[in-house]
Protein backbone atom coordinates (compact mmCIF):
# COMPACT_ATOMS: atom_id res chain seq x y z
CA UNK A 1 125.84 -24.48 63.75
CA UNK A 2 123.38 -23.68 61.02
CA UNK A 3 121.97 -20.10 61.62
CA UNK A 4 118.67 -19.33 59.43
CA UNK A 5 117.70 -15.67 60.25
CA UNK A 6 114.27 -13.59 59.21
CA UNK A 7 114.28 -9.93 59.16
CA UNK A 8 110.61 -8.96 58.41
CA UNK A 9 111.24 -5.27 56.92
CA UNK A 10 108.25 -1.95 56.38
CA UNK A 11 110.32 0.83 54.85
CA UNK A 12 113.80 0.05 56.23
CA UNK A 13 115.74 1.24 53.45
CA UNK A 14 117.53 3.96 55.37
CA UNK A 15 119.05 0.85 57.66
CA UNK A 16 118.80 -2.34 56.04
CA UNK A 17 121.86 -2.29 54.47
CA UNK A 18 123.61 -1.57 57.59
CA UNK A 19 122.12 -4.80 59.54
CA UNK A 20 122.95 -6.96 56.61
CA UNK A 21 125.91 -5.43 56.04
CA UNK A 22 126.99 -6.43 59.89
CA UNK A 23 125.57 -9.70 59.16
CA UNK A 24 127.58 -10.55 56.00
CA UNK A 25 130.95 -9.86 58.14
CA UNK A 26 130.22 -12.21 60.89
CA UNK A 27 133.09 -14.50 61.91
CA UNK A 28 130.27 -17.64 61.53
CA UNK A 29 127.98 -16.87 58.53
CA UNK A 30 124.56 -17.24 58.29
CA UNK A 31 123.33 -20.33 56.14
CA UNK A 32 120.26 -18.43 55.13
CA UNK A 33 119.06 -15.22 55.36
CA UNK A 34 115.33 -14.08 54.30
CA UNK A 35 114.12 -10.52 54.23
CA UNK A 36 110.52 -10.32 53.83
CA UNK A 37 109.61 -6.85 52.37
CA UNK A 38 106.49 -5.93 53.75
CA UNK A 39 104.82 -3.84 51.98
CA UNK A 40 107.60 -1.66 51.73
CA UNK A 41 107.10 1.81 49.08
CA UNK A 42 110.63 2.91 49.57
CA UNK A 43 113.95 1.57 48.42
CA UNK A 44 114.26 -1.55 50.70
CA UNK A 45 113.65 -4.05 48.14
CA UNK A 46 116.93 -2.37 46.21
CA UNK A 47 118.93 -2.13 48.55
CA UNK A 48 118.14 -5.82 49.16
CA UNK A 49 118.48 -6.91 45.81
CA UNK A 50 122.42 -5.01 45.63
CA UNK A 51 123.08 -7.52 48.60
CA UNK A 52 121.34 -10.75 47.14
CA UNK A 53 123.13 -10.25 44.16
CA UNK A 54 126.45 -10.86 46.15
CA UNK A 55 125.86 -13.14 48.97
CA UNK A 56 124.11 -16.11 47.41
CA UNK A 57 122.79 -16.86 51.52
CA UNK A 58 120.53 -13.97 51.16
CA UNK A 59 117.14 -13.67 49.78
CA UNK A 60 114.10 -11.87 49.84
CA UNK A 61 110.36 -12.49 49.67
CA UNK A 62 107.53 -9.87 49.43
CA UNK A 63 104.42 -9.89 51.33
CA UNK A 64 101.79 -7.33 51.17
CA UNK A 65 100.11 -6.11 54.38
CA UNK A 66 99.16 -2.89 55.66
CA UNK A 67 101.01 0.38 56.29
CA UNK A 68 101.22 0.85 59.59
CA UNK A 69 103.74 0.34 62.12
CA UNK A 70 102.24 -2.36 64.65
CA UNK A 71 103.93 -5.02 67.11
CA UNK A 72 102.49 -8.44 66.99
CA UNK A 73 100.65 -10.12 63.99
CA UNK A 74 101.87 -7.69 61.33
CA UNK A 75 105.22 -9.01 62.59
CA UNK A 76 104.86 -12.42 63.15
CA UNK A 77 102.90 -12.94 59.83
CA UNK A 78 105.57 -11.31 57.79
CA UNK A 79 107.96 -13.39 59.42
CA UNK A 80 106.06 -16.68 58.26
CA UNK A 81 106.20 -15.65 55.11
CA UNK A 82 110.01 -16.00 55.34
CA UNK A 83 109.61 -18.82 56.97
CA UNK A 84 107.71 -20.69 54.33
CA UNK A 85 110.21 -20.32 52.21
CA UNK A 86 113.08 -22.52 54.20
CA UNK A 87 113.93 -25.91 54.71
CA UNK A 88 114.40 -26.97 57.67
CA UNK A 89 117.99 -27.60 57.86
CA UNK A 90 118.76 -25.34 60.64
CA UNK A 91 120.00 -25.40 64.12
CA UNK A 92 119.27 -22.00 65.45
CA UNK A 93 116.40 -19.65 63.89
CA UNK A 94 116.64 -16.15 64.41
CA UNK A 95 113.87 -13.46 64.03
CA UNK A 96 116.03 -10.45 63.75
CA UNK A 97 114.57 -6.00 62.97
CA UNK A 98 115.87 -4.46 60.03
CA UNK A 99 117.47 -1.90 62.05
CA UNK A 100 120.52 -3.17 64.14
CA UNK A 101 123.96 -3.57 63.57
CA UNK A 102 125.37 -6.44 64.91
CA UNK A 103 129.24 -7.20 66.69
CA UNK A 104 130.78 -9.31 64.08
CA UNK A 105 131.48 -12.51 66.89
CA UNK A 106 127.46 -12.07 67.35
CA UNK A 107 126.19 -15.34 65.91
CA UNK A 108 129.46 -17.24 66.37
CA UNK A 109 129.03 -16.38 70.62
CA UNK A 110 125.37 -17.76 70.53
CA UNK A 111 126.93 -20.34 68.66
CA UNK A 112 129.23 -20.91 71.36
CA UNK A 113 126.55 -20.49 74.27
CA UNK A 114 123.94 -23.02 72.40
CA UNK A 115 126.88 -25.81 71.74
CA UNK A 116 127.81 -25.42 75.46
CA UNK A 117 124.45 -26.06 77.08
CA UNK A 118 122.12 -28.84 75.47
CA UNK A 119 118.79 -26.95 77.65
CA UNK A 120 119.77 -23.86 76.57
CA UNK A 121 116.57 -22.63 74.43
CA UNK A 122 117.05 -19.02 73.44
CA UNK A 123 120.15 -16.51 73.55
CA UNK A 124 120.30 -13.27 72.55
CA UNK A 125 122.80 -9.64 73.31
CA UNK A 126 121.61 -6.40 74.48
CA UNK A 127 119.95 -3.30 72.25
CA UNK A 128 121.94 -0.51 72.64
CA UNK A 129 120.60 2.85 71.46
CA UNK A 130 122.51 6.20 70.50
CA UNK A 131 122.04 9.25 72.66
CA UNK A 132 124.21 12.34 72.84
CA UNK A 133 126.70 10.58 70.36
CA UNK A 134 127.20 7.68 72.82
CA UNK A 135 125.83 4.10 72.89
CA UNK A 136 123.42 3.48 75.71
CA UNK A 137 121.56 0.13 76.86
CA UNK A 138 118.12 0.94 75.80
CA UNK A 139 116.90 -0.20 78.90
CA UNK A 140 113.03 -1.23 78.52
CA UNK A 141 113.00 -4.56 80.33
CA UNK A 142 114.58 -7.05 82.45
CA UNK A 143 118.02 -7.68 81.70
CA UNK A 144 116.54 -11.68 81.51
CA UNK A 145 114.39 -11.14 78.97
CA UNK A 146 115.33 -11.37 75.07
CA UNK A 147 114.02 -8.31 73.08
CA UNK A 148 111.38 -9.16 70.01
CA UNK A 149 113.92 -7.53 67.95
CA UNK A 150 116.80 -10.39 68.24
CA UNK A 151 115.39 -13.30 68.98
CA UNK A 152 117.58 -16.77 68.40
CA UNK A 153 115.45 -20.22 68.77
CA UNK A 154 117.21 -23.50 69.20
CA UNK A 155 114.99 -25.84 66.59
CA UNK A 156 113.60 -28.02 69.27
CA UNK A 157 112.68 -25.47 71.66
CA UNK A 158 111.19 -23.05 68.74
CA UNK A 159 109.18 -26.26 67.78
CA UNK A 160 108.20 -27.01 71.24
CA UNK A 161 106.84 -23.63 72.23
CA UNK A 162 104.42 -24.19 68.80
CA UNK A 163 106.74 -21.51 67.06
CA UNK A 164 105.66 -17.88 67.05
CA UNK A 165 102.39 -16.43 68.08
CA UNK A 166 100.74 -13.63 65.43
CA UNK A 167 99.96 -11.46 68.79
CA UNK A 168 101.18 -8.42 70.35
CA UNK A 169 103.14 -10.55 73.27
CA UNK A 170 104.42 -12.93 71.13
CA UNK A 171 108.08 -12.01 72.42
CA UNK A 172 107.30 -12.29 76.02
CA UNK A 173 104.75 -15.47 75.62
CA UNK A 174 107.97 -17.05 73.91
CA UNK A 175 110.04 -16.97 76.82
CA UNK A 176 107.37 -18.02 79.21
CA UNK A 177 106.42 -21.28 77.27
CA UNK A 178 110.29 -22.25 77.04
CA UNK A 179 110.49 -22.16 80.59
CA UNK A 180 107.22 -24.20 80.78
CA UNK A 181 108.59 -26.80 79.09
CA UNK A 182 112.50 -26.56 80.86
CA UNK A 183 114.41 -24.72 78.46
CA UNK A 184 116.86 -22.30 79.93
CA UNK A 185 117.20 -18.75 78.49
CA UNK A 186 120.56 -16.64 78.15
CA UNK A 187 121.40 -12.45 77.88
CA UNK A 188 125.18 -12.07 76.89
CA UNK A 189 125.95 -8.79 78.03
CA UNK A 190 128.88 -8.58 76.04
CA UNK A 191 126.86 -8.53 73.04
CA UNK A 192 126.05 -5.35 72.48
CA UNK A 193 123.76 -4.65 69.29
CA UNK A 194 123.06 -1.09 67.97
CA UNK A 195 119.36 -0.40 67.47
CA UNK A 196 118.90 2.05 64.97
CA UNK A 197 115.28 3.29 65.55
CA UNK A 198 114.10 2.87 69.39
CA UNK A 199 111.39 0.27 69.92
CA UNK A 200 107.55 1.81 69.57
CA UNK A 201 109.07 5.15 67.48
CA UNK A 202 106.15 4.86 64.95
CA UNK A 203 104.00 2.69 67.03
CA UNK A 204 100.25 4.51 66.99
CA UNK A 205 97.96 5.07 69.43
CA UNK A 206 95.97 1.43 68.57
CA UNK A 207 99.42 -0.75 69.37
CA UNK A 208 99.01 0.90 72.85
CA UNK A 209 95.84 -0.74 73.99
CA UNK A 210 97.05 -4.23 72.03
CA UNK A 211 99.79 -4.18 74.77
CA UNK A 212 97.21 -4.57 77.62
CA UNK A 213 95.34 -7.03 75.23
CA UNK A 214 98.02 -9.55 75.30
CA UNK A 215 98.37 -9.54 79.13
CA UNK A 216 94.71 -10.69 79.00
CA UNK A 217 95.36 -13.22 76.04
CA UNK A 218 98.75 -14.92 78.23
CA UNK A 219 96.24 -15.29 81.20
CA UNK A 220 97.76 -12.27 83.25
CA UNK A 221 94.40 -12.11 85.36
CA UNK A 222 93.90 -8.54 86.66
CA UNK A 223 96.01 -8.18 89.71
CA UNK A 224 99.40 -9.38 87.57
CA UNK A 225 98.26 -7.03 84.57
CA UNK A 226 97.84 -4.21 87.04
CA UNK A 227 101.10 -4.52 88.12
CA UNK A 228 102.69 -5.38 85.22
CA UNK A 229 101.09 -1.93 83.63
CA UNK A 230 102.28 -0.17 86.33
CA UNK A 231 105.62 -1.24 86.27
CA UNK A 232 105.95 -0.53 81.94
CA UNK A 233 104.05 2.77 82.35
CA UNK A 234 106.65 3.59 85.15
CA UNK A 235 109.48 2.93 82.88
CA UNK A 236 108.31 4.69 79.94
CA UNK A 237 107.18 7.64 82.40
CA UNK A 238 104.00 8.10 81.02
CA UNK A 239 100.74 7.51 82.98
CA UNK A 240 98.37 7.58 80.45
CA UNK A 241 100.18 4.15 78.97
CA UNK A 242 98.93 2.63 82.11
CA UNK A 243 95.44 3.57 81.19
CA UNK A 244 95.90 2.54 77.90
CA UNK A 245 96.76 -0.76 79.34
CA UNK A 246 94.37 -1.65 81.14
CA UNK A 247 91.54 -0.25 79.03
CA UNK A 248 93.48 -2.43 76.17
CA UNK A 249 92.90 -5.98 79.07
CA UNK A 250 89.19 -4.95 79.63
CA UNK A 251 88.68 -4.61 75.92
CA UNK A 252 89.87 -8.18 75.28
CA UNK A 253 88.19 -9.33 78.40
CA UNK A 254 84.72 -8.08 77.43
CA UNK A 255 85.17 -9.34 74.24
CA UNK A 256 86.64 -12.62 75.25
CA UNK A 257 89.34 -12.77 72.76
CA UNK A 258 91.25 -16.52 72.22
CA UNK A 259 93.63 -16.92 74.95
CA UNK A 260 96.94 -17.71 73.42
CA UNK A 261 98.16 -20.14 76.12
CA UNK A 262 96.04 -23.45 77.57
CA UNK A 263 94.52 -23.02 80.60
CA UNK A 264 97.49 -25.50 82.20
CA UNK A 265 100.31 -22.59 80.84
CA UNK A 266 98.25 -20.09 82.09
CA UNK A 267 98.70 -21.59 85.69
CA UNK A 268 102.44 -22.12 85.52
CA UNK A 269 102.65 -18.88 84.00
CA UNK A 270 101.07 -16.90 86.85
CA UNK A 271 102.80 -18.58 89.38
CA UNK A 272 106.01 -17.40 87.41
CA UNK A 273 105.23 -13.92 87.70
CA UNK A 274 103.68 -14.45 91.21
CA UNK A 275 107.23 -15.73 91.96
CA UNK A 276 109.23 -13.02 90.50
CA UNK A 277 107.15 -10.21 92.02
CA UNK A 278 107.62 -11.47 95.09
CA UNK A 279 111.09 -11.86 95.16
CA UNK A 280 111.75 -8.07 94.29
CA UNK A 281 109.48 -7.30 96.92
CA UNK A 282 112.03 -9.49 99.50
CA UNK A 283 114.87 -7.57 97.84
């Protein structure tokens, strides 16, 4: 299968070469790899460059956007901008940080898992992160749900779903359209991917109250949002996230931000969570 990948890198010089170094030794290579160098005033473009010069599969674009580290359209912009550069050739697109190092079998087991199952829309591994010299699960979500940092599309599904969204939630909005239109998502626990720098490190105080934005923008409504705050803010330990949260959904609410499903996903997508509350309550 033809793999096109996009690593949208902001000062990554310090672990760039490490991911493309893992992704140069996979046992199925990458047709195409793109690093869009946002903005970047470190060495990332050189240490780009050293590995363009050698792998003819690997390029690199530059886009200029702002300095700060932010989830959402900062992301998903930068990505385009790799994207816009690609035919459209591929089987499998990937959306991938600039800071993991990838098993060598990683792309050839999607590979495997997409080629086995015609429905199957998006696959990914797990994020491992490094504590006390040993490699832990860095365990921020459900075990169901694919990380923004290794994403892998199959074409029609990433087509179906309308591609990305430039949004804080984009990698949770994703998932939910796929299953809206009946594709099936996959975890391979056996994939295990270092993550070099754990998600949010350099996140800033204004990425906080974006996170309670896009509950309001994938038409949460307030009693799935409350819970849904709740439950990250529990994880994460830290109650003043939860505030940050919800003052983030009452923000967009006032201001009545663009939704960034229809009114029709909004439904199915309530129900969804409606349905998987309930059945850890049963449990």
């Amino acid at each position: 299968m033809n793999f096109y990948i996009i690593i949208p890198a902001h000062n990554e010089a310090d672990s760039i070469g490490l991911t493309l170094h893992s992704l140069v030794n996979q046992t199925l290579k990458p047709k195409q790899v793109v690093i869009v160098n946002d903005n970047s005033t470190d060495n990332t473009q050189t240490v780009v460059d050293g590995y363009a010069q050698k792998h003819p599969f690997i390029s690199i674009v530059h886009n200029k956007s702002s300095n700060q580290h932010l989830p959402g359209s900062k992301i998903i912009n930068a990505f385009y901008k790799g994207y816009e550069t690609l035919d459209s050739n591929y089987d499998v697109i990937c959306k991938f940080d600039a800071d993991l190092i990838f098993p060598n079998n990683y792309l050839e087991q999607l590979a495997n898992h997409f080629k086995n199952n015609n429905q199957l829309g998006m696959a990914s591994g797990f994020c491992y992160i490094e504590k006390n010299g040993d490699w832990v699960l860095e365990n921020l979500t459900r075990k169901d749900h694919i990380r923004g940092a290794l994403k892998a599309y199959r074409k029609d599904c990433f087509l179906e779903i309308g591609k990305l969204k430039p949004s804080m939630g984009w990698d949770t909005v994703d998932e939910l359209l796929a299953k809206y239109y009946n594709w099936q998502i996959l975890t391979d626990d056996s994939l295990h991917v270092k993550h070099l720098k754990p998600t949010g490190t350099n996140y800033n105080k204004k990425s906080k109250y974006l996170q309670g934005e896009a509950m309001y923008k994938m038409r949460y409504g307030l009693a799935i949002t409350f819970i849904s705050a709740l439950k990250l803010a529990l994880k994460k330990r830290s109650f003043s996230l939860f505030k940050d949260y919800m003052a983030g959904y009452f923000k967009a609410k006032k201001e009545k931000i663009n939704f960034l499903v229809s009114d029709g996903e909004g439904k199915f997508i309530r129900k969804l969570r409606w349905n998987g509350i309930l059945t850890k309550l049963k449990n």
